[in-house]
C-alpha atoms as a PDB file:
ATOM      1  CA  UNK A   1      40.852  89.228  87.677  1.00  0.00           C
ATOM      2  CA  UNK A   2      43.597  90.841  85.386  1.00  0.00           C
ATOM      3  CA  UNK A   3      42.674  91.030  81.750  1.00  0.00           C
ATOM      4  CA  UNK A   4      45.595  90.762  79.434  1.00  0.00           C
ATOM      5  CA  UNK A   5      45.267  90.547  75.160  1.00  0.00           C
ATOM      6  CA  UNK A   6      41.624  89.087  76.308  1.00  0.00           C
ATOM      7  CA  UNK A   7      43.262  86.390  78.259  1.00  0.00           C
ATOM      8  CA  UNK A   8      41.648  86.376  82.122  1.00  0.00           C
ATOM      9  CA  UNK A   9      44.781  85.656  84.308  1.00  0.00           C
ATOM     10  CA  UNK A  10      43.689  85.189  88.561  1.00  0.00           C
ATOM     11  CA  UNK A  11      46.973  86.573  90.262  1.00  0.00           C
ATOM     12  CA  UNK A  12      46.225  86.106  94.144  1.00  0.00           C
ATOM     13  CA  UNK A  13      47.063  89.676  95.305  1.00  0.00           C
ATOM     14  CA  UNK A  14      47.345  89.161  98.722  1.00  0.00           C
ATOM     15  CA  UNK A  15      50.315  86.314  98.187  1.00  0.00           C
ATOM     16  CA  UNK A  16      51.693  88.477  96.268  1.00  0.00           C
ATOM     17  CA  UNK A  17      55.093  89.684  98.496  1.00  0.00           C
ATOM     18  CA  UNK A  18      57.575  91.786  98.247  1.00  0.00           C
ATOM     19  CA  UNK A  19      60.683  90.190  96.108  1.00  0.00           C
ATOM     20  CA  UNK A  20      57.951  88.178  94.459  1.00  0.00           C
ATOM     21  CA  UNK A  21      57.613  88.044  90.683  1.00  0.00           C
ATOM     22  CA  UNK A  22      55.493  86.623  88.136  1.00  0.00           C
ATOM     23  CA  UNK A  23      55.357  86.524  84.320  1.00  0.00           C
ATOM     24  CA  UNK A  24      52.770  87.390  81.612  1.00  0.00           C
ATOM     25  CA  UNK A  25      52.993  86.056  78.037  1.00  0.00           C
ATOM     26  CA  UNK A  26      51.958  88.624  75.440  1.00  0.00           C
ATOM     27  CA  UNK A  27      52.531  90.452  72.072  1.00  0.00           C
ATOM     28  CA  UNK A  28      52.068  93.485  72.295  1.00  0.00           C
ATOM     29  CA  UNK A  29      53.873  94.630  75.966  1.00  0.00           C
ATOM     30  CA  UNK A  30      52.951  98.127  75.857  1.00  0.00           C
ATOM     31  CA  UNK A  31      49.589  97.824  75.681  1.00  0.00           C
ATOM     32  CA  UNK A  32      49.707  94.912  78.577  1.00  0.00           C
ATOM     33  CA  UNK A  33      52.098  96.708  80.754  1.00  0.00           C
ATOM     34  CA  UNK A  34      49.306  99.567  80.975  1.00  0.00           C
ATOM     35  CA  UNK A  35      46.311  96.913  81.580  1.00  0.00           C
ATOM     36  CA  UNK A  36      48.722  95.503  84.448  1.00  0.00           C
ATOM     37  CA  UNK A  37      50.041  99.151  85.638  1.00  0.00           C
ATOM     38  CA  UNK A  38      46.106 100.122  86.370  1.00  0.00           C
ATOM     39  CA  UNK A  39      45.569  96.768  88.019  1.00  0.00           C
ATOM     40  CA  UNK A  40      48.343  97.228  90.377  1.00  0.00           C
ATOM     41  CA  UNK A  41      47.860 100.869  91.439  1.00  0.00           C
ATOM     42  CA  UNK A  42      44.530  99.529  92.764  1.00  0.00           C
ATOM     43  CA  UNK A  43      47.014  98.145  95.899  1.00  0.00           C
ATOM     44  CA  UNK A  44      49.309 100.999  95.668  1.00  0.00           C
ATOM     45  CA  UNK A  45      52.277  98.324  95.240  1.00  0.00           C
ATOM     46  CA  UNK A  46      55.716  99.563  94.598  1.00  0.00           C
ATOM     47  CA  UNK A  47      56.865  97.576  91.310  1.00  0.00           C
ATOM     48  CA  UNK A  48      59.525  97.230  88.355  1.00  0.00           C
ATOM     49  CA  UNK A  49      58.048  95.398  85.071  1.00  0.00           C
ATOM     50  CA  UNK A  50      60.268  94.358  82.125  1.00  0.00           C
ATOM     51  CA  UNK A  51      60.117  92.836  78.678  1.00  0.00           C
ATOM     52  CA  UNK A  52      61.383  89.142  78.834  1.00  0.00           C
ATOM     53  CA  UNK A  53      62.116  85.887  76.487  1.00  0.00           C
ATOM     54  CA  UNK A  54      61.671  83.512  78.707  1.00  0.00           C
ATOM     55  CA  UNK A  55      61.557  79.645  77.343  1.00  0.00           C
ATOM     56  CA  UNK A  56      60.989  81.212  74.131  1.00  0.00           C
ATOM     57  CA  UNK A  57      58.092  83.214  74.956  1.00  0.00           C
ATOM     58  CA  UNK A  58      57.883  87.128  75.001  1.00  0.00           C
ATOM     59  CA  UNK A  59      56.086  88.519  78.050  1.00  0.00           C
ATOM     60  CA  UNK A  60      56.462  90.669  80.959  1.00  0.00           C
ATOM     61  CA  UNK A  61      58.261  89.930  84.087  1.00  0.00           C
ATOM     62  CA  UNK A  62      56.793  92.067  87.028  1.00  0.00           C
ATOM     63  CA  UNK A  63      58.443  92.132  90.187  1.00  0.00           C
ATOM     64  CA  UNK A  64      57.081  93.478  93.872  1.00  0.00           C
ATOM     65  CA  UNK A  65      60.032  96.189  95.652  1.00  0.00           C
END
């Protein structure tokens, strides 16, 4: 379970492959980038996040290398 601006967010880990991505809405990205930085050093993943629009919503984009 990844906790994000107290929003609970299930991401299935194990799916989750390299050249995979998935996207987070929030407001504040600095402060979710380093709730979803600890979350994914837990699996010792190599990853790239950025800040995104997408649809009109601000979020992050985090992708698997």
């Amino acid at each position: 379970m990844l906790t994000v601006e107290k929003v609970n967010y299930r991401i299935n880990w194990k799916s989750f492959k390299r050249g995979c991505s998935f996207f987070i809405p929030c407001l504040d990205c600095k402060e979710a980038r380093k709730e979803l930085v600890a979350a994914i050093k837990r699996f010792k993943f190599k990853y790239v996040t950025k800040t995104k629009i997408e649809d009109g919503v601000m979020g992050l984009r985090i992708w698997r290398l």
